[in-house]
N, C-alpha and C. Protein backbone atom coordinates (compact mmCIF):
# COMPACT_ATOMS: atom_id res chain seq x y z
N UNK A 1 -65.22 48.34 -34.14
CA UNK A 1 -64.94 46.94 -34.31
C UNK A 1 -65.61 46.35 -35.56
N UNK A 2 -66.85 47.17 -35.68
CA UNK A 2 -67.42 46.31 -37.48
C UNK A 2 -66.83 46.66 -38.70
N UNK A 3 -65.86 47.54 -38.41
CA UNK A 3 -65.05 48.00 -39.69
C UNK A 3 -64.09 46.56 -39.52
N UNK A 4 -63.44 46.80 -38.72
CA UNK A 4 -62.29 45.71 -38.59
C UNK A 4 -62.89 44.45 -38.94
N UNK A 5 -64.25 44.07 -38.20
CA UNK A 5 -64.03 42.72 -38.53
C UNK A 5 -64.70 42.58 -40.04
N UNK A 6 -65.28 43.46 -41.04
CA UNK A 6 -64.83 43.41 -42.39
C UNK A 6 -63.78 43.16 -42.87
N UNK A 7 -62.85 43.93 -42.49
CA UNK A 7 -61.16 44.00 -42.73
C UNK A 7 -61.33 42.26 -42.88
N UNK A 8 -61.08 41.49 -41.52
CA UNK A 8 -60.44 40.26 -41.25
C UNK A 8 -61.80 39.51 -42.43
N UNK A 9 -62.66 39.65 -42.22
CA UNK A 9 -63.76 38.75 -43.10
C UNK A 9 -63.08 38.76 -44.60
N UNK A 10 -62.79 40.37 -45.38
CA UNK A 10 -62.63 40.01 -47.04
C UNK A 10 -61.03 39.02 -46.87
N UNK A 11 -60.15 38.98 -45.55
CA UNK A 11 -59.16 38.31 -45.66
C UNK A 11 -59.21 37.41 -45.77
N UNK A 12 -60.49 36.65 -45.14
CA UNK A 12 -60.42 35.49 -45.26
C UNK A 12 -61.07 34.79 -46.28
N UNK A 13 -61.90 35.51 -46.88
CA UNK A 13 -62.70 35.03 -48.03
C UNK A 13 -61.88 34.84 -48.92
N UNK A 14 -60.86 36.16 -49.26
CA UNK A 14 -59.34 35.96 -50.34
C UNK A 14 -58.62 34.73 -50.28
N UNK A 15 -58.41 34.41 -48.70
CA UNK A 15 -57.81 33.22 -48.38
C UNK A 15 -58.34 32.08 -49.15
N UNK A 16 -59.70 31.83 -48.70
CA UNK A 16 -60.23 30.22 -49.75
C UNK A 16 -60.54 30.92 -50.82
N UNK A 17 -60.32 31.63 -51.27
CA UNK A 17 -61.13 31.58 -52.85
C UNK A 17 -59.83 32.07 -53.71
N UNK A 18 -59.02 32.24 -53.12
CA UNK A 18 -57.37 31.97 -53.72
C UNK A 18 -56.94 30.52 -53.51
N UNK A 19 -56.92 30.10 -52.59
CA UNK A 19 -56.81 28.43 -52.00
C UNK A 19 -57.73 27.71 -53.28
N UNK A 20 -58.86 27.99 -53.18
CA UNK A 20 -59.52 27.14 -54.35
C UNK A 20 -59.35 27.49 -55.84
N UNK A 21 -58.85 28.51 -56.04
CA UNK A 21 -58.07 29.37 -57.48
C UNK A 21 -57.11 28.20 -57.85
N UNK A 22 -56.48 28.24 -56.53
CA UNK A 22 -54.90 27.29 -56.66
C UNK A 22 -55.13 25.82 -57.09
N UNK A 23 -55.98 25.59 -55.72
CA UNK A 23 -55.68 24.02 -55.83
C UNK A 23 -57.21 23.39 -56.75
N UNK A 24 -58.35 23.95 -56.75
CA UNK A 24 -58.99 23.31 -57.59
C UNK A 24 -59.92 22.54 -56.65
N UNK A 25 -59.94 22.38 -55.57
CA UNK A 25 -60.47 21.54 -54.01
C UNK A 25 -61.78 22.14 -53.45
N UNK A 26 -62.66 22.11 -53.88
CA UNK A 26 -63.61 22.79 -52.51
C UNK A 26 -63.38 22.89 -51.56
N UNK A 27 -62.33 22.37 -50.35
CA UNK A 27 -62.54 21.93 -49.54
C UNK A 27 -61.63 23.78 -48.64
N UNK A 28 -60.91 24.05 -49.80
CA UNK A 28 -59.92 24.54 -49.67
C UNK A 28 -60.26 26.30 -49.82
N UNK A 29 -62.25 26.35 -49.70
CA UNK A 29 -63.01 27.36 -49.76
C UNK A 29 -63.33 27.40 -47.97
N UNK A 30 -63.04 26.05 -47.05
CA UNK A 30 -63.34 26.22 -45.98
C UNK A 30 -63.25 28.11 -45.55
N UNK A 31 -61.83 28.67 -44.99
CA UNK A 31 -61.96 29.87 -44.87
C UNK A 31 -62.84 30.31 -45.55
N UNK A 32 -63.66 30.39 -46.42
CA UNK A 32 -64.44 32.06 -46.42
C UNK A 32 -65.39 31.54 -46.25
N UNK A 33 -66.25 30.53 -45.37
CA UNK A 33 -67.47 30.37 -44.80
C UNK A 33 -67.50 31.08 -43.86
N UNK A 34 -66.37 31.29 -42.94
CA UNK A 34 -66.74 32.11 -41.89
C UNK A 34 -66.59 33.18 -41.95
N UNK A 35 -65.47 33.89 -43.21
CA UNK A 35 -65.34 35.23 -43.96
C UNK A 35 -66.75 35.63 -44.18
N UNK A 36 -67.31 35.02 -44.88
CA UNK A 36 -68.59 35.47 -45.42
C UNK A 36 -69.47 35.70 -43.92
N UNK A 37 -69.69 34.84 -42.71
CA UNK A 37 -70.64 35.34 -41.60
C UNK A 37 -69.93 36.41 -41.07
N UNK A 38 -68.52 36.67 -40.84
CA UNK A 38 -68.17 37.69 -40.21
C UNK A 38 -68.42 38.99 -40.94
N UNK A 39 -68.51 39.15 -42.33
CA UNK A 39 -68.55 40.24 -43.19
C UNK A 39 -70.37 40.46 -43.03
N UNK A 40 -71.54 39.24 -43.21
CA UNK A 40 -72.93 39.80 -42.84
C UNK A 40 -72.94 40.06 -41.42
N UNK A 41 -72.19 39.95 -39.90
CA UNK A 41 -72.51 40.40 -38.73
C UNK A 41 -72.00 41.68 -38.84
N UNK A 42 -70.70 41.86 -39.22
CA UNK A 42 -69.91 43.38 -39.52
C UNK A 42 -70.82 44.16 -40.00
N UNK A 43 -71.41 44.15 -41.07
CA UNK A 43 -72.63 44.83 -42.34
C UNK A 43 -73.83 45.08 -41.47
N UNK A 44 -74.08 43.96 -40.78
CA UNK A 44 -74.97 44.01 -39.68
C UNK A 44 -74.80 45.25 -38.61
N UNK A 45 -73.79 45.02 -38.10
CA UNK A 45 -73.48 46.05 -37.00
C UNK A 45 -73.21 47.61 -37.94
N UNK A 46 -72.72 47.69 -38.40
CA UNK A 46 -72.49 49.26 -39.13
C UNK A 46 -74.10 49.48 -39.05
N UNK A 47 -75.15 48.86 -39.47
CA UNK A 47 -76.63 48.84 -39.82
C UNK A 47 -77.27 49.55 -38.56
N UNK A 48 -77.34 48.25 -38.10
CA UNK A 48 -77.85 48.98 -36.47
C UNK A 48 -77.15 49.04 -35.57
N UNK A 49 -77.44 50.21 -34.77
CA UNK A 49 -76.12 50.74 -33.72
C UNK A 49 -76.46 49.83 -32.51
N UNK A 50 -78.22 49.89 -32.08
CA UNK A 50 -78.67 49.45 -31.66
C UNK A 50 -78.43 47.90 -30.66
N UNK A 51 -77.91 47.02 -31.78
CA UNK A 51 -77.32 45.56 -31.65
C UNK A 51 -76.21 45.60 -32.13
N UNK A 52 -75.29 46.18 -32.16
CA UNK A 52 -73.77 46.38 -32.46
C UNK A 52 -73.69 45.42 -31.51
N UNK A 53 -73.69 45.38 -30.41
CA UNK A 53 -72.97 45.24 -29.47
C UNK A 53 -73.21 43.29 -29.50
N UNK A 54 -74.70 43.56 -29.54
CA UNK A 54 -75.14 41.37 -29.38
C UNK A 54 -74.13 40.96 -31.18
N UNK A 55 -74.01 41.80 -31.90
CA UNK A 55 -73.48 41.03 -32.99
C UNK A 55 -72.20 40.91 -32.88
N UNK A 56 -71.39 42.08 -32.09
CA UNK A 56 -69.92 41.94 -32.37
C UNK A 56 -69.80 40.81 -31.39
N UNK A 57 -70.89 40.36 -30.45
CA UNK A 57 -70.27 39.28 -29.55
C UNK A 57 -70.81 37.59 -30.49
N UNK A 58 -71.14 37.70 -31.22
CA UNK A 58 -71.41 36.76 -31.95
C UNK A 58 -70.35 36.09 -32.81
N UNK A 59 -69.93 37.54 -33.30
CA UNK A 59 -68.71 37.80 -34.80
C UNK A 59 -67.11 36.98 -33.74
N UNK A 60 -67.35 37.23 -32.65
CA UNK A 60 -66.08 36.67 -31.68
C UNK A 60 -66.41 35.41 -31.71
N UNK A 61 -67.79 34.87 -31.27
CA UNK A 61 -67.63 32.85 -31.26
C UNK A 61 -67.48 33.07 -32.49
N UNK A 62 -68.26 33.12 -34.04
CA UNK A 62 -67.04 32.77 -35.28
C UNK A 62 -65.78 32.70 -34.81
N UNK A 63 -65.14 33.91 -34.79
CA UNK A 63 -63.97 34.03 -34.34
C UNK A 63 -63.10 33.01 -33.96
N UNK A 64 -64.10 32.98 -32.45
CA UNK A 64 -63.27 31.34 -31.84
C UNK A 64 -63.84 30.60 -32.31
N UNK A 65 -64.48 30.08 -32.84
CA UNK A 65 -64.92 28.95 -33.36
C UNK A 65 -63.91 28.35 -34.82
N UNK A 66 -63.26 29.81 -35.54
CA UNK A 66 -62.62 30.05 -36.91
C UNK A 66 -61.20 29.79 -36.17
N UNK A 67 -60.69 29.91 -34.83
CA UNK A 67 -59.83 29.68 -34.32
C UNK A 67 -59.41 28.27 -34.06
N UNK A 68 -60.48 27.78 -33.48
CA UNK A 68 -59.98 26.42 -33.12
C UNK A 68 -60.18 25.55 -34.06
N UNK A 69 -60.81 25.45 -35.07
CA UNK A 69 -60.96 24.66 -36.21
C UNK A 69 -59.66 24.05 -36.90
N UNK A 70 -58.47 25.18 -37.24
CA UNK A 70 -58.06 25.16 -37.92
C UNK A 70 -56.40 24.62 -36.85
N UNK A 71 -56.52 24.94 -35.52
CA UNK A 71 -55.60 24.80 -34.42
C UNK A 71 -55.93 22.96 -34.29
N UNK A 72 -57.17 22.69 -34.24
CA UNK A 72 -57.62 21.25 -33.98
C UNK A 72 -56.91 20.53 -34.89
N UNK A 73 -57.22 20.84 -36.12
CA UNK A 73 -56.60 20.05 -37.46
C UNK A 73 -55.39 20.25 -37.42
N UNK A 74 -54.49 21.14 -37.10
CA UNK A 74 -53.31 21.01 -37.22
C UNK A 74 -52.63 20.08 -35.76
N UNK A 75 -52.86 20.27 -35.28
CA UNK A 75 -52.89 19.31 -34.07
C UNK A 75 -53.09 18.00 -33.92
N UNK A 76 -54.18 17.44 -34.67
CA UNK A 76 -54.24 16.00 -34.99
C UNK A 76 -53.45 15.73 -36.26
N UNK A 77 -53.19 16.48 -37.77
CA UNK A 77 -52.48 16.10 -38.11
C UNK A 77 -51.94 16.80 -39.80
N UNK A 78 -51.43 17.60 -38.56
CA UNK A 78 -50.72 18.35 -39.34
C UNK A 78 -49.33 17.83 -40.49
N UNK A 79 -49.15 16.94 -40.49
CA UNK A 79 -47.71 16.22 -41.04
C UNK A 79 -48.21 15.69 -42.33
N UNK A 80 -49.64 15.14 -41.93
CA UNK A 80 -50.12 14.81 -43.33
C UNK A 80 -50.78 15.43 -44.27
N UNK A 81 -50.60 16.86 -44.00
CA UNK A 81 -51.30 17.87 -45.16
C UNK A 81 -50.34 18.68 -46.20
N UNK A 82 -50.83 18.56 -47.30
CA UNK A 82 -50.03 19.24 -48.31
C UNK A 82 -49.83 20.66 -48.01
N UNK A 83 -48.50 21.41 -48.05
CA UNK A 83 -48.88 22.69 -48.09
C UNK A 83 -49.52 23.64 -48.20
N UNK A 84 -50.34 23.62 -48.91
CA UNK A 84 -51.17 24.77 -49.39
C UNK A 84 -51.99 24.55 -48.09
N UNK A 85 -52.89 23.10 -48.35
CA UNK A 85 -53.45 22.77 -46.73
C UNK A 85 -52.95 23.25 -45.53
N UNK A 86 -51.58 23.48 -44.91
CA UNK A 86 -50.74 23.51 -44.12
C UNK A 86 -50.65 25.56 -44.11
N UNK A 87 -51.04 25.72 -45.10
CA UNK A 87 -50.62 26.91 -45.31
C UNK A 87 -51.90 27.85 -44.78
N UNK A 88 -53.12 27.46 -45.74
CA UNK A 88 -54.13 27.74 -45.60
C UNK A 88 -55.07 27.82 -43.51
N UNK A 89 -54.77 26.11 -43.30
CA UNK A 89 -55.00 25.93 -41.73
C UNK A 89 -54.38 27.68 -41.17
N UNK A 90 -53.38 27.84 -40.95
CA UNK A 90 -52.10 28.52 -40.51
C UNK A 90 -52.54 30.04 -40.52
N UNK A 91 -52.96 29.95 -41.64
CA UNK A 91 -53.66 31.50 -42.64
C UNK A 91 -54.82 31.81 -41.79
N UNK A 92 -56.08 30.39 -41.70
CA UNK A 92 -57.14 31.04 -40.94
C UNK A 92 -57.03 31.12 -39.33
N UNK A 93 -56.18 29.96 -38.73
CA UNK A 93 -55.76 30.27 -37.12
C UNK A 93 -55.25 31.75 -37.42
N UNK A 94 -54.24 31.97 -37.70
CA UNK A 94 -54.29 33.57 -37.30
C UNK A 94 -54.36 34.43 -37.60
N UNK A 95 -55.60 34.39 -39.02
CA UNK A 95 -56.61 35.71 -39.06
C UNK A 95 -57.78 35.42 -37.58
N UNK A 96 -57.88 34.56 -37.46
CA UNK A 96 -59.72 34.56 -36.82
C UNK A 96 -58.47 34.10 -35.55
N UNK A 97 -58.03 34.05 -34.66
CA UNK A 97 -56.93 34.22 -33.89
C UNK A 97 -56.43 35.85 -33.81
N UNK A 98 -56.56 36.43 -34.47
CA UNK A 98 -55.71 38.40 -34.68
C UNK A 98 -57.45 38.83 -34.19
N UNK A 99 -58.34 38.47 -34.53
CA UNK A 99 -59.34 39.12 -34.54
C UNK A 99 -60.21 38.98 -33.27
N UNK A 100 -60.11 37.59 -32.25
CA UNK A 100 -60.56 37.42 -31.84
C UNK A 100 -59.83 38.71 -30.23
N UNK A 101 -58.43 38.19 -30.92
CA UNK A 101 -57.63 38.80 -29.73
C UNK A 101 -57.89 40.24 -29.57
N UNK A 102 -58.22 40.90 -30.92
CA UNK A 102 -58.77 42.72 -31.28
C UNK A 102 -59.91 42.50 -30.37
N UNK A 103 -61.46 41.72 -30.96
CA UNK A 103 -62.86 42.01 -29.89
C UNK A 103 -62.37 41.47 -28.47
N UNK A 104 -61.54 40.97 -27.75
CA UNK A 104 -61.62 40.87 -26.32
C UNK A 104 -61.03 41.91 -25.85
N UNK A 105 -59.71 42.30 -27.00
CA UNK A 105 -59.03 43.68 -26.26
C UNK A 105 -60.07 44.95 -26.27
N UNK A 106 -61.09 44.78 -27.47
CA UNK A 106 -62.23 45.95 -27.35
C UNK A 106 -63.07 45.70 -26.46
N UNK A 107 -63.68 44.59 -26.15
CA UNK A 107 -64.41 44.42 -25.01
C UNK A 107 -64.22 45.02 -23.52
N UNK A 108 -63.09 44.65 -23.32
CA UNK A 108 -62.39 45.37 -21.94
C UNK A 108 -62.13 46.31 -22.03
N UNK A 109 -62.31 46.89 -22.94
CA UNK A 109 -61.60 48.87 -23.06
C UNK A 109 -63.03 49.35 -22.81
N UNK A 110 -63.96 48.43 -23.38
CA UNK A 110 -65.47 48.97 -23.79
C UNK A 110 -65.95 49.03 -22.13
N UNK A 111 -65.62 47.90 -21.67
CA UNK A 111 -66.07 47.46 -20.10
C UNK A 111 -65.47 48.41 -19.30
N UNK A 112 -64.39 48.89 -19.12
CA UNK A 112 -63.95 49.63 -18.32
C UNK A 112 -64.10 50.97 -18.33
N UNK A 113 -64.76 51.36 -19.87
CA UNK A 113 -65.40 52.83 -20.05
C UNK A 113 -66.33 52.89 -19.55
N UNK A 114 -67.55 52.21 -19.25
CA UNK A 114 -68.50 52.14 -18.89
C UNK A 114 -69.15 51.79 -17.57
């Protein structure tokens, strides 16, 4: 799972720091704040085997936390955001949405091995 959630972390970092390439917005770097914690818990876990386990459950609240952020805002108000905005929201619900759904499906595979 710390490979993967590298995978989803450099995605999302690409995400705002292409978003802010584009539009010129800080705001529009949101995605890779949580790119960037999911890529030091990932780095983390490859590190020690030890706490793999307390970090990958950490790297999931990002996760949900990277989930609902972007589900909230589109929800209150989505009509009034420029595309890229619209695009971007969309981009991080379902990277950190794909990822969250990967650590619960690993969790229960993990739980039931054990």
């Amino acid at each position: 799972m710390p490979k993967s959630t590298l995978v989803f972390a450099a995605l999302l970092i690409t995400l705002g720091v292409g978003a802010f390439l584009w539009s010129g917005s800080r705001t529009a770097l949101l995605p890779a704040y949580p790119g960037l914690v999911l890529a030091i818990l990932g780095g983390l876990a490859l590190a020690f085997e030890g706490g793999r386990r307390h970090l990958m459950h950490v790297a999931a609240v990002v996760a949900l936390l990277g989930t609902l952020a972007p589900a909230a805002t589109l929800g209150i108000r989505a009509a009034q955001m420029s595309s890229l905005a619209l695009m971007v929201n969309i981009g991080m619900l379902v990277l950190c949405g794909g990822l969250l759904a990967l650590m619960v499906r690993s969790f229960v595979a993990a739980r039931r091995t054990a």
